[in-house]
C-alpha atoms as a PDB file:
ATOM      1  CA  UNK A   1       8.655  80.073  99.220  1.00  0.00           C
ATOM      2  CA  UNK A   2      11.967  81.309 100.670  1.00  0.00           C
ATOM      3  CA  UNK A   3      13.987  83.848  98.655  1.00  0.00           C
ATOM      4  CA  UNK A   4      15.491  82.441  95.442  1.00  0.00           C
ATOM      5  CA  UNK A   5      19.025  82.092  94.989  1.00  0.00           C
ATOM      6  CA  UNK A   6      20.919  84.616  93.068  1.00  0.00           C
ATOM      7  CA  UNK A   7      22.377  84.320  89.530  1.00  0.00           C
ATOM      8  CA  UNK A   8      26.332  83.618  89.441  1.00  0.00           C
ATOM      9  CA  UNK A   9      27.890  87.149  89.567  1.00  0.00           C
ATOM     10  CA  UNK A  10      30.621  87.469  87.215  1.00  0.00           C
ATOM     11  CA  UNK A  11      33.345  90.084  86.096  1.00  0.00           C
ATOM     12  CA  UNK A  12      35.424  90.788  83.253  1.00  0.00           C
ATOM     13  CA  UNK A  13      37.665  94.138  82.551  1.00  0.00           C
ATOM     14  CA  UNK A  14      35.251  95.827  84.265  1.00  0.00           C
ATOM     15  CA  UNK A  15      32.008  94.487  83.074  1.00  0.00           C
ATOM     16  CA  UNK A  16      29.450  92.953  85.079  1.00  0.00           C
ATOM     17  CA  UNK A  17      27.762  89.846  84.103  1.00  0.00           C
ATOM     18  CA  UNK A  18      24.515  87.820  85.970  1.00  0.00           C
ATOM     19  CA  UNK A  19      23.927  84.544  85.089  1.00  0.00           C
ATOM     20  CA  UNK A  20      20.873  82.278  86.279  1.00  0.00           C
ATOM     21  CA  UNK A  21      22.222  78.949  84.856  1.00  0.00           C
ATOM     22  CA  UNK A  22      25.614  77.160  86.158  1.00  0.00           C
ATOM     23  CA  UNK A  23      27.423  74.385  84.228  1.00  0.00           C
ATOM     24  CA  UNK A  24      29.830  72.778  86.689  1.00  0.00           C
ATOM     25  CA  UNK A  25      32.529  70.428  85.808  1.00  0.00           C
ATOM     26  CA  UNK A  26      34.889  68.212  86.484  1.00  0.00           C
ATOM     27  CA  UNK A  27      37.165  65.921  86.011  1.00  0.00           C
ATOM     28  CA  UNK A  28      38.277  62.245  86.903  1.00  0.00           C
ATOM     29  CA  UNK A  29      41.315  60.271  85.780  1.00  0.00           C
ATOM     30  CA  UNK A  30      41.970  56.491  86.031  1.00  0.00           C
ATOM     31  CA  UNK A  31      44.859  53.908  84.614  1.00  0.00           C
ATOM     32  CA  UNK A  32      43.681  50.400  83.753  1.00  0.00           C
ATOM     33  CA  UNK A  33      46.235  48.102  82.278  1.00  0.00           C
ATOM     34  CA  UNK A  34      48.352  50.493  81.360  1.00  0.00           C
ATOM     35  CA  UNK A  35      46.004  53.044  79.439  1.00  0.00           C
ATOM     36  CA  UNK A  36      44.900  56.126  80.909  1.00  0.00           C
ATOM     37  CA  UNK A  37      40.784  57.145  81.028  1.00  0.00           C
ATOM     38  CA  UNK A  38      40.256  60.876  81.457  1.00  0.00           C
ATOM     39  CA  UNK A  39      36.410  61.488  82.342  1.00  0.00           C
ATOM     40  CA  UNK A  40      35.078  64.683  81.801  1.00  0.00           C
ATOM     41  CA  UNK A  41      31.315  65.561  83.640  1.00  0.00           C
ATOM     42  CA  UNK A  42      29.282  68.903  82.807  1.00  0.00           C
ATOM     43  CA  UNK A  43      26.330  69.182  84.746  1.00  0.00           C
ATOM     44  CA  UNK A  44      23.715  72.080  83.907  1.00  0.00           C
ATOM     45  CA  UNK A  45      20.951  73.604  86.372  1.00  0.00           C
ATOM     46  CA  UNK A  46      19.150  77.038  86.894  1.00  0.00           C
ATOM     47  CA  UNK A  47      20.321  78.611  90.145  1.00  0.00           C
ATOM     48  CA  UNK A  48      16.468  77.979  90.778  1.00  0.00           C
ATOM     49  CA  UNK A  49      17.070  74.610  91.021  1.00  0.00           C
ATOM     50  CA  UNK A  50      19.876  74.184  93.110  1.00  0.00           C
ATOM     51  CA  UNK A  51      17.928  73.710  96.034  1.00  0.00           C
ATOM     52  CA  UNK A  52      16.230  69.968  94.091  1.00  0.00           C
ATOM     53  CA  UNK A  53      19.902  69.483  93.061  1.00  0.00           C
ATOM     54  CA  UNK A  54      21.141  69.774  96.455  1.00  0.00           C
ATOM     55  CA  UNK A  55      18.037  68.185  98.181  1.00  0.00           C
ATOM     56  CA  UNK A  56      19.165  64.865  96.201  1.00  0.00           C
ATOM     57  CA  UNK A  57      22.604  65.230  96.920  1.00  0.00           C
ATOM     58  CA  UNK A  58      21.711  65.387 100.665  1.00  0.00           C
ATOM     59  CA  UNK A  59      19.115  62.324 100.159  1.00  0.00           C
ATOM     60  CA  UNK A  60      21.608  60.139  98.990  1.00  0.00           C
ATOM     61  CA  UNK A  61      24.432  60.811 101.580  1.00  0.00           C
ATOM     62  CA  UNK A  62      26.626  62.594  99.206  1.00  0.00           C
ATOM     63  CA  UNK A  63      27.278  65.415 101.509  1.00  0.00           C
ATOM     64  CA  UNK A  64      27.944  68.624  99.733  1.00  0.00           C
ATOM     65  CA  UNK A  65      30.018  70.891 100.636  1.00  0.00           C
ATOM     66  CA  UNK A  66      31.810  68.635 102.887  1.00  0.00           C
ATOM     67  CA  UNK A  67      33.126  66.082 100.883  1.00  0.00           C
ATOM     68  CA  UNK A  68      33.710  65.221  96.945  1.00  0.00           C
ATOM     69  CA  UNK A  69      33.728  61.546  95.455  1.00  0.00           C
ATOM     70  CA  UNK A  70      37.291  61.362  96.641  1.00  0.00           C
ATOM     71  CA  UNK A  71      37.273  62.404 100.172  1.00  0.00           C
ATOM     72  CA  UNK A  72      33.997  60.748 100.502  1.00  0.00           C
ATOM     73  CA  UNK A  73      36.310  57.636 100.642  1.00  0.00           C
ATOM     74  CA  UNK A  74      39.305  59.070 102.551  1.00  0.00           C
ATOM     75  CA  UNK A  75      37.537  60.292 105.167  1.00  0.00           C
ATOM     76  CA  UNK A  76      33.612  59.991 105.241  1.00  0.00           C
ATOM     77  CA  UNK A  77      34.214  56.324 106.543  1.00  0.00           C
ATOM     78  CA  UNK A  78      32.528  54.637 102.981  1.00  0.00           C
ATOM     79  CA  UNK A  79      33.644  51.643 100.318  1.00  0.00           C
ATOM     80  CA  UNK A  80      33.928  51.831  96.952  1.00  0.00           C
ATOM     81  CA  UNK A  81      31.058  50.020  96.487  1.00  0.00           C
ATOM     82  CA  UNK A  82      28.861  52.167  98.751  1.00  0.00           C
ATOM     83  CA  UNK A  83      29.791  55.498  97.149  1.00  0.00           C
ATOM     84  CA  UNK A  84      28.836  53.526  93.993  1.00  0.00           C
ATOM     85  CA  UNK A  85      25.807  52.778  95.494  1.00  0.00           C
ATOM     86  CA  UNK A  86      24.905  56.189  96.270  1.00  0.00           C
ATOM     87  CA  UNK A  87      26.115  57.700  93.575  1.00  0.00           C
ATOM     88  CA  UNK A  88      23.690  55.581  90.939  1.00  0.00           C
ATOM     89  CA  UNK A  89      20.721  56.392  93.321  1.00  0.00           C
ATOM     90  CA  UNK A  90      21.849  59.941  92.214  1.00  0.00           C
ATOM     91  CA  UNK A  91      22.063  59.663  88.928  1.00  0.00           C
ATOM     92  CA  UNK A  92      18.443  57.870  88.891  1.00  0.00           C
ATOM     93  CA  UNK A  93      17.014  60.755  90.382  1.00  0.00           C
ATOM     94  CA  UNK A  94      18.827  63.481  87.973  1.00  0.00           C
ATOM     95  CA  UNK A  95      16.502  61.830  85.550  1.00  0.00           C
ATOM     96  CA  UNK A  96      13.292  63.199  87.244  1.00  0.00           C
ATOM     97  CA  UNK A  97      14.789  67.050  88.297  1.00  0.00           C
ATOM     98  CA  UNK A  98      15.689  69.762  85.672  1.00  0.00           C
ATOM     99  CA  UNK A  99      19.071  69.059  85.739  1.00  0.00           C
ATOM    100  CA  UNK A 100      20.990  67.532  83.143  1.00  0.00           C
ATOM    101  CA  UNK A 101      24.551  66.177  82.412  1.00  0.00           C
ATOM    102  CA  UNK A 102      26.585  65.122  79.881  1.00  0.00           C
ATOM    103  CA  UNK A 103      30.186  62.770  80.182  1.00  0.00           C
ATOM    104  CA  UNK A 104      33.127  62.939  77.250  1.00  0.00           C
ATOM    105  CA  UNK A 105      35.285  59.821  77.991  1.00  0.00           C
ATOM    106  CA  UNK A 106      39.076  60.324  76.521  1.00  0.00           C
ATOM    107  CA  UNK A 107      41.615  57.276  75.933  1.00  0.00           C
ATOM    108  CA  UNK A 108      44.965  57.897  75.815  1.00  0.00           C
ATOM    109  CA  UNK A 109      48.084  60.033  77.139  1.00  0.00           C
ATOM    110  CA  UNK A 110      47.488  63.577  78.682  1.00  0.00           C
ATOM    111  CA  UNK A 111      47.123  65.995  75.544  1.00  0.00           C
ATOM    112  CA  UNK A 112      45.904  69.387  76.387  1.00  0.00           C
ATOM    113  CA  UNK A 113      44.033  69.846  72.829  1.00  0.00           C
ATOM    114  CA  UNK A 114      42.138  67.232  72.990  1.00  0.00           C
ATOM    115  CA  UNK A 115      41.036  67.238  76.503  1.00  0.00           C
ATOM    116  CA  UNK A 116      40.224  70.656  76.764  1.00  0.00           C
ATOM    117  CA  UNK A 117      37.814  70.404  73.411  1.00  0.00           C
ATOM    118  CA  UNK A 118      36.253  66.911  75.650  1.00  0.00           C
ATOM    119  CA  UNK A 119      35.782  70.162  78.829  1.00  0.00           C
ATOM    120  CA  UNK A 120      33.867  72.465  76.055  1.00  0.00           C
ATOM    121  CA  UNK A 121      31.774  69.264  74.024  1.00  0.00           C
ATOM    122  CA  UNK A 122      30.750  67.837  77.782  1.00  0.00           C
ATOM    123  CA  UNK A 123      29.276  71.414  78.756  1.00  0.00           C
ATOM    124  CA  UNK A 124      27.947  72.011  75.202  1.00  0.00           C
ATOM    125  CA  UNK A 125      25.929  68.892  75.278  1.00  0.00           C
ATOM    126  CA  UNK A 126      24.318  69.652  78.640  1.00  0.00           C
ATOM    127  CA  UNK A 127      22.728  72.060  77.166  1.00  0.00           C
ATOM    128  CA  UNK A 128      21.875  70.653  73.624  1.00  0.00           C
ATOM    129  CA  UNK A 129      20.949  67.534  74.862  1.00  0.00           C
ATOM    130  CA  UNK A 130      17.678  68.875  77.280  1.00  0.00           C
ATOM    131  CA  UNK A 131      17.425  71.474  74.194  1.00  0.00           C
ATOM    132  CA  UNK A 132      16.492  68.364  72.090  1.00  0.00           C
ATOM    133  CA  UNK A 133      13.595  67.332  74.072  1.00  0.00           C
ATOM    134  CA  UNK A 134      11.997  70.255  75.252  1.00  0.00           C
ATOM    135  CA  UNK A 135      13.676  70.621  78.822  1.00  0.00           C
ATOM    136  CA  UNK A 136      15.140  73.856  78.223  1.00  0.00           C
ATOM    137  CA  UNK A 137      14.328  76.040  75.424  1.00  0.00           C
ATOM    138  CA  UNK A 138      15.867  78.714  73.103  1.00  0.00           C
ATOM    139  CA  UNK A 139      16.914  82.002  74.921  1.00  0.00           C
ATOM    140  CA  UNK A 140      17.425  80.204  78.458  1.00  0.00           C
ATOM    141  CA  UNK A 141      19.414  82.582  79.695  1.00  0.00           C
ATOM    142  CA  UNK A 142      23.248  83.472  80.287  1.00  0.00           C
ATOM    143  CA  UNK A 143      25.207  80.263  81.300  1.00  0.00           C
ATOM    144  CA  UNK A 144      28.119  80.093  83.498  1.00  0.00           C
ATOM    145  CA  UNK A 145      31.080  77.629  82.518  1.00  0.00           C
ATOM    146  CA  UNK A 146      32.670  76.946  85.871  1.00  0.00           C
ATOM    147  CA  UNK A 147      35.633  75.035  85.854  1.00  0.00           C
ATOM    148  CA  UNK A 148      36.952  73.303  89.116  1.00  0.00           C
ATOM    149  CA  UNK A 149      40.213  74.917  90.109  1.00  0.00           C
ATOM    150  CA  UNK A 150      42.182  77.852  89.922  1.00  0.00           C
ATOM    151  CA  UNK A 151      42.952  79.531  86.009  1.00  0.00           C
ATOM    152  CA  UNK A 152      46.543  78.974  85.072  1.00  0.00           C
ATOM    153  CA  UNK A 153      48.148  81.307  82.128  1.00  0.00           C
ATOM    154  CA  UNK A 154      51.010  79.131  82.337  1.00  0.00           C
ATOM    155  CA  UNK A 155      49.104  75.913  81.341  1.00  0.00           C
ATOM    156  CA  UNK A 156      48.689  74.657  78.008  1.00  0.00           C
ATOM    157  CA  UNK A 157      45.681  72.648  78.790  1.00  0.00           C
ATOM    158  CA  UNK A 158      43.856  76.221  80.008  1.00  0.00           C
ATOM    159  CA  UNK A 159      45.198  78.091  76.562  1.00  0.00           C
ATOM    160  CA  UNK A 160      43.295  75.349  74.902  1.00  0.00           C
ATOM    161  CA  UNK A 161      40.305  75.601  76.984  1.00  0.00           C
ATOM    162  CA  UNK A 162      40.179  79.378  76.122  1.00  0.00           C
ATOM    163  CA  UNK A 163      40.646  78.432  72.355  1.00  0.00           C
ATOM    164  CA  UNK A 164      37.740  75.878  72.623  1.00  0.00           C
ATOM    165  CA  UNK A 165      35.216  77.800  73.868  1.00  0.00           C
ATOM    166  CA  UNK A 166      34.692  80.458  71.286  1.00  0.00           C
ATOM    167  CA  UNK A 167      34.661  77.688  68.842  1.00  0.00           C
ATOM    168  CA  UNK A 168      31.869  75.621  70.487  1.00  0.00           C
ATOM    169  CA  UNK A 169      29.744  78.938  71.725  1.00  0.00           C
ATOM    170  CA  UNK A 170      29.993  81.020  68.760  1.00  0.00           C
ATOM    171  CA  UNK A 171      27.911  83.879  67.605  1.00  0.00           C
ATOM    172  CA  UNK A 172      25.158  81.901  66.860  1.00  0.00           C
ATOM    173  CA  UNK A 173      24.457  79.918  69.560  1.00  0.00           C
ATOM    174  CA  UNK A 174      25.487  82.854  72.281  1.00  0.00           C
ATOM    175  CA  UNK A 175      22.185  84.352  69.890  1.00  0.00           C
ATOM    176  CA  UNK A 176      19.925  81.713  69.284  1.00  0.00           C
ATOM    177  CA  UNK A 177      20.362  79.850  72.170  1.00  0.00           C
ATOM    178  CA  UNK A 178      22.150  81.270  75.561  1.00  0.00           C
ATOM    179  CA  UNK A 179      25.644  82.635  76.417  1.00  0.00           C
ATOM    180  CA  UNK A 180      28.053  80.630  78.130  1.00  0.00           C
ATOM    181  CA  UNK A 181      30.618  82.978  79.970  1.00  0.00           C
ATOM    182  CA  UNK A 182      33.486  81.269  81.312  1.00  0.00           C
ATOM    183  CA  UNK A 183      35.136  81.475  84.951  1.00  0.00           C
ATOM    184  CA  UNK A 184      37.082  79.457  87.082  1.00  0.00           C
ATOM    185  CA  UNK A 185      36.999  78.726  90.569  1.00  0.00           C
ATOM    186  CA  UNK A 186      38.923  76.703  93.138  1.00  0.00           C
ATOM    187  CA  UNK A 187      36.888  74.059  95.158  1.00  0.00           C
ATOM    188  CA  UNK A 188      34.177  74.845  92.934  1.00  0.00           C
ATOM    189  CA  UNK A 189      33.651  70.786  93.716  1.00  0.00           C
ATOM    190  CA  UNK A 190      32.375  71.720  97.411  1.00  0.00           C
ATOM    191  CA  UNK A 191      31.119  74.948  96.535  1.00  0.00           C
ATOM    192  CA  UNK A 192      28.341  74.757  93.915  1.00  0.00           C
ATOM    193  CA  UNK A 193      25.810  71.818  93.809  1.00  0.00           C
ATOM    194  CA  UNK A 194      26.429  71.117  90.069  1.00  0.00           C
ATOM    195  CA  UNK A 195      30.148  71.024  90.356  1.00  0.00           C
ATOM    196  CA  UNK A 196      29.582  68.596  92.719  1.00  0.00           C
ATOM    197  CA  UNK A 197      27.810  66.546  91.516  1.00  0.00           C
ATOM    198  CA  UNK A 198      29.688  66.754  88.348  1.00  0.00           C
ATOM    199  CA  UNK A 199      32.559  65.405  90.568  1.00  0.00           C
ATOM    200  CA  UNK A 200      30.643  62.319  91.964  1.00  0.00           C
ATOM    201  CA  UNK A 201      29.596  61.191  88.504  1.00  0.00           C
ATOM    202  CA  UNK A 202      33.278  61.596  87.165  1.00  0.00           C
ATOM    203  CA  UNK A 203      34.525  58.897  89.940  1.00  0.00           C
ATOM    204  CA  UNK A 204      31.114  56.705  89.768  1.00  0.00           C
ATOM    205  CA  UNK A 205      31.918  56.461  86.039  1.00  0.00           C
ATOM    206  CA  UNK A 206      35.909  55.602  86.707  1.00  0.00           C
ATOM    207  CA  UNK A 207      35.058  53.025  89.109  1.00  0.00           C
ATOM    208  CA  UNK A 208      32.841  51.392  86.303  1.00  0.00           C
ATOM    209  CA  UNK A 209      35.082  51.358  83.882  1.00  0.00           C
ATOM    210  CA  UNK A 210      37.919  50.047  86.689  1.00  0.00           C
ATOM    211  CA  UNK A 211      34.965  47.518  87.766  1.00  0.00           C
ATOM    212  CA  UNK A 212      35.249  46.252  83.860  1.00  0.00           C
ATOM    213  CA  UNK A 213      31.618  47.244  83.662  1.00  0.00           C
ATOM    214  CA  UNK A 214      30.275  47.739  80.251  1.00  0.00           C
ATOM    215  CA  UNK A 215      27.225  49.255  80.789  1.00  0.00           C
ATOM    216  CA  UNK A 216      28.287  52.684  81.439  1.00  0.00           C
ATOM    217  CA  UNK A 217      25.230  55.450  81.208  1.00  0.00           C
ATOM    218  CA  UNK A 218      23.846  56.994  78.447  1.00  0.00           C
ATOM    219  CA  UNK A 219      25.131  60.473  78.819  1.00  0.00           C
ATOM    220  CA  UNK A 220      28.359  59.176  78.103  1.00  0.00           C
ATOM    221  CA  UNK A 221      30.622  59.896  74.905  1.00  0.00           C
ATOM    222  CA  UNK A 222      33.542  58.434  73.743  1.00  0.00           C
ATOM    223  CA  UNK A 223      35.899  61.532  72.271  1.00  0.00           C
ATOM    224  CA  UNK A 224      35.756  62.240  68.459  1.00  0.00           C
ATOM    225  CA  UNK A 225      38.891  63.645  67.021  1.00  0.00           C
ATOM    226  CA  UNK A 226      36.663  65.491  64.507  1.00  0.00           C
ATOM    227  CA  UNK A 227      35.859  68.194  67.356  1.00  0.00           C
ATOM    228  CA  UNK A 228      38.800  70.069  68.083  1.00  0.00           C
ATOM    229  CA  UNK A 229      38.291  72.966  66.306  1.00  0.00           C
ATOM    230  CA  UNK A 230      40.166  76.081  68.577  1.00  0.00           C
ATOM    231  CA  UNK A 231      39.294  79.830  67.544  1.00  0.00           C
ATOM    232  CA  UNK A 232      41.809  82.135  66.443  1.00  0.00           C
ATOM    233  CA  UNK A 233      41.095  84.282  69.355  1.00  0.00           C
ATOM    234  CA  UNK A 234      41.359  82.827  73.078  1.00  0.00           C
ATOM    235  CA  UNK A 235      38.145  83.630  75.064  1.00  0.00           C
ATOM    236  CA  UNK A 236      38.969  85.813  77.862  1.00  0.00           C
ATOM    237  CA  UNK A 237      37.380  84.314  80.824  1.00  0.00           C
ATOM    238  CA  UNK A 238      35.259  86.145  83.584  1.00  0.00           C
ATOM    239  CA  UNK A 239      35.917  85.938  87.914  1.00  0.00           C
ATOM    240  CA  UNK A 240      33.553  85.090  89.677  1.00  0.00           C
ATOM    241  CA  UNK A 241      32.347  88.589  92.115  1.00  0.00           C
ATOM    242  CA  UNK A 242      33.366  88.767  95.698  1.00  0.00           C
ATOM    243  CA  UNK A 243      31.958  88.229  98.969  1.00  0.00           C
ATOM    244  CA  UNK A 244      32.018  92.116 100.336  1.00  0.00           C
ATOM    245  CA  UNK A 245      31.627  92.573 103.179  1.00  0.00           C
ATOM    246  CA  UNK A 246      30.744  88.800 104.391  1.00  0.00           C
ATOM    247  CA  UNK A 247      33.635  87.239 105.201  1.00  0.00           C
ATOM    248  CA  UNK A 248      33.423  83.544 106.746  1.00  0.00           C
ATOM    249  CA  UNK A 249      35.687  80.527 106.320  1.00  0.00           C
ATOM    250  CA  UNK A 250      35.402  76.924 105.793  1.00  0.00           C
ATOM    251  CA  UNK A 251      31.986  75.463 105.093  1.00  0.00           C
ATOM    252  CA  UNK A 252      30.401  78.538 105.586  1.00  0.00           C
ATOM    253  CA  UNK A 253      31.942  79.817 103.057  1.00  0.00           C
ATOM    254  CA  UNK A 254      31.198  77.578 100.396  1.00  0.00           C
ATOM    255  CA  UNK A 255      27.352  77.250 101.526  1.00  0.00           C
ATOM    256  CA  UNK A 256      27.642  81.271 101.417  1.00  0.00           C
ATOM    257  CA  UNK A 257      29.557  81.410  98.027  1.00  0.00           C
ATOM    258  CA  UNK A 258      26.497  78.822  96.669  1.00  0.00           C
ATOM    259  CA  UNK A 259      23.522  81.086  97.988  1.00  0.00           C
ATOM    260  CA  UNK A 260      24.829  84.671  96.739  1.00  0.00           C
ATOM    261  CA  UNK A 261      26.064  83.367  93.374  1.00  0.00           C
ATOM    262  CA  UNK A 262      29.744  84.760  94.043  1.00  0.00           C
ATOM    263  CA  UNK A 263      33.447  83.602  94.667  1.00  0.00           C
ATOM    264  CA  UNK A 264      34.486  82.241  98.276  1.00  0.00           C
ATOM    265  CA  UNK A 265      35.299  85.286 100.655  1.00  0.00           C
ATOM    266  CA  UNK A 266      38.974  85.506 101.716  1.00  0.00           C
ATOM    267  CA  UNK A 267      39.407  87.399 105.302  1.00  0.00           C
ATOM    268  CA  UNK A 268      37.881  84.227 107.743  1.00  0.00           C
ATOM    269  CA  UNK A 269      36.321  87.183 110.077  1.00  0.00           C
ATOM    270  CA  UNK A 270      32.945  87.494 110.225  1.00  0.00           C
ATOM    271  CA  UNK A 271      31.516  91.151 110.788  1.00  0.00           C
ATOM    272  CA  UNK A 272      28.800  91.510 113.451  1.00  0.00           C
ATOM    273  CA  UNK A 273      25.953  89.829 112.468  1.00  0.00           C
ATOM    274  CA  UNK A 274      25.717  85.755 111.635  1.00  0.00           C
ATOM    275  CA  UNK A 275      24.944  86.242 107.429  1.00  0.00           C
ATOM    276  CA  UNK A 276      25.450  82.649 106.818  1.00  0.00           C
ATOM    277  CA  UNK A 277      22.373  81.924 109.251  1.00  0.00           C
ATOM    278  CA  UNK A 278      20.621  84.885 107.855  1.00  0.00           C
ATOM    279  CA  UNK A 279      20.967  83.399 104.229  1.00  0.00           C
ATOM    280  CA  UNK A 280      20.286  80.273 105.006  1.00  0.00           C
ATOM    281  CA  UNK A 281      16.875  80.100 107.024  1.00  0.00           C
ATOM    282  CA  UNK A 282      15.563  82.168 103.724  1.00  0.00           C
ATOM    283  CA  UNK A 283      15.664  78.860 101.743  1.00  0.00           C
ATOM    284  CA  UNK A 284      12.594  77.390 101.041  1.00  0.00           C
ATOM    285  CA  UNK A 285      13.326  73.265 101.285  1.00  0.00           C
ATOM    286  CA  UNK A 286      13.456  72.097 105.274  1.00  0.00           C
ATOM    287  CA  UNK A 287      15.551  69.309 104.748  1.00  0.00           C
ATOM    288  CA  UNK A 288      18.156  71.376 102.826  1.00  0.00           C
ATOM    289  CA  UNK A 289      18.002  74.084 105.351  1.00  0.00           C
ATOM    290  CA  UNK A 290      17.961  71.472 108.101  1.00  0.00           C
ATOM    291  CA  UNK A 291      20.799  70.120 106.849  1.00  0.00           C
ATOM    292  CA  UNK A 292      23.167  73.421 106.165  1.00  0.00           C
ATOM    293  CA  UNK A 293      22.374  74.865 109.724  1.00  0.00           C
ATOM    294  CA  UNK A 294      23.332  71.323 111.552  1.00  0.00           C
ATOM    295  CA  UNK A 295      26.402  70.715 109.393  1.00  0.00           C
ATOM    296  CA  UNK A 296      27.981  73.916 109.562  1.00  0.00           C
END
């Protein structure tokens, strides 16, 4: 076996933080007869098993790092109906890999309450859910709540999300269960294997419900008012480490940000030596190894 990857490296006032689980999420938004869907992914993996995660990503022509359920349609040359295609054959597999998801489906105008508390319930519920049956267990280790894009003080809807986690991760479950530190981090949707795939289900699931299809998959939730519930004290979130002193750009850097656990590195020089190939031929799968070393 190659080396494993690291835990998520995170920071707060100081403080350092490793985490070897990852909830990534995302959202997708859709308008259908005049009412707007908001559809709101978490999916949860060890960092150990971000290599299967990836592996079916890759198997299934999703093509991480590279492209997100939007783009794959812009500009990876593929029809609705294909992506859907793929993206099902995806979702059929999570079933069989320690990875699991959960979906929070919200109906109705933009209101920053209520969709940050659908954020917090989808990433709570990917880890209760696998709790329930014996997929994960009590004490799994700390959790890192990575949210696709950059933190904004100025937005309501991230004031909320900072209320909304305290509430759902309180004392007792950081205890009895796992803590779930949150961070934020842009392009986390073609950085981090979860995240993307996160992304992927978010638009499978709006083109069902666009496609009038009623059968939409298990995992998902309709909202229940009874769940907002903010703290009186905002979480304060963590940032996610540094690359120091690789710096590379584009891909690269998101494969590189994946493997070491930390944020994407901002100076686009690289420093003598080729780190991204040095990281990369350490993974263990061929075909995911294969794959990074052709594509970028």
């Amino acid at each position: 076996m190659g080396a494993p990857l690291r835990d998520v490296r995170l920071v707060r006032n100081g403080e350092k933080q490793r985490a070897p689980n990852l909830i990534g999420l995302d959202e997708s938004f859709t308008t259908i007869g005049g009412t707007r869907y908001t559809i709101v992914v978490a999916v949860r993996t060890a960092r150990e098993n971000d290599i299967s995660l990836l592996r079916a990503l890759i198997d299934h022509d999703l093509y991480p790092f590279e492209h997100k359920s939007s783009s794959l349609l812009r500009y990876g040359g593929v029809s609705p109906q294909e992506r859907a295609t793929r993206v099902q054959g995806l979702i059929e597999d999570l079933r069989s890999l320690p990875v699991s998801w959960s979906a929070i489906l919200w109906e109705g105008p933009y209101r920053a309450a209520e969709l940050a508390t659908c954020a917090v319930t989808a990433a709570k519920k990917s880890i209760t859910n696998p709790l329930q049956t014996g997929d994960i267990a009590h004490g799994c280790g700390r959790t890192a709540f990575l949210h696709d894009g950059i933190e904004d003080s100025h937005s309501n809807y991230f004031e909320q999300l900072k209320l909304q986690v305290p509430s759902a991760f309180d004392t007792s479950f950081q205890q009895s269960i796992c803590p779930v530190l949150l961070t934020f981090m842009e392009n986390a949707d073609r950085t981090y294997p979860a995240t993307n795939t996160a992304d992927y289900i978010a638009g499978h699931i709006a083109h069902q419900l666009e496609s009038s299809q009623s059968d939409l998959p298990s995992q998902v939730l309709e909202f229940d008012p009874s769940w907002v519930d903010p703290a009186p004290q905002a979480e304060v979130p963590y940032r996610l480490d540094s690359v120091r002193p690789i710096r590379e750009e584009g891909g690269r850097s998101r494969v590189l940000a994946w493997i070491l656990g930390k944020g994407i590195p901002r100076n686009p020089s690289p420093i003598n030596r080729d780190p991204f190939r040095d990281h990369v031929e350490q993974i263990a799968d061929d075909a995911v190894r294969s794959y990074l070393l052709e594509e970028f």
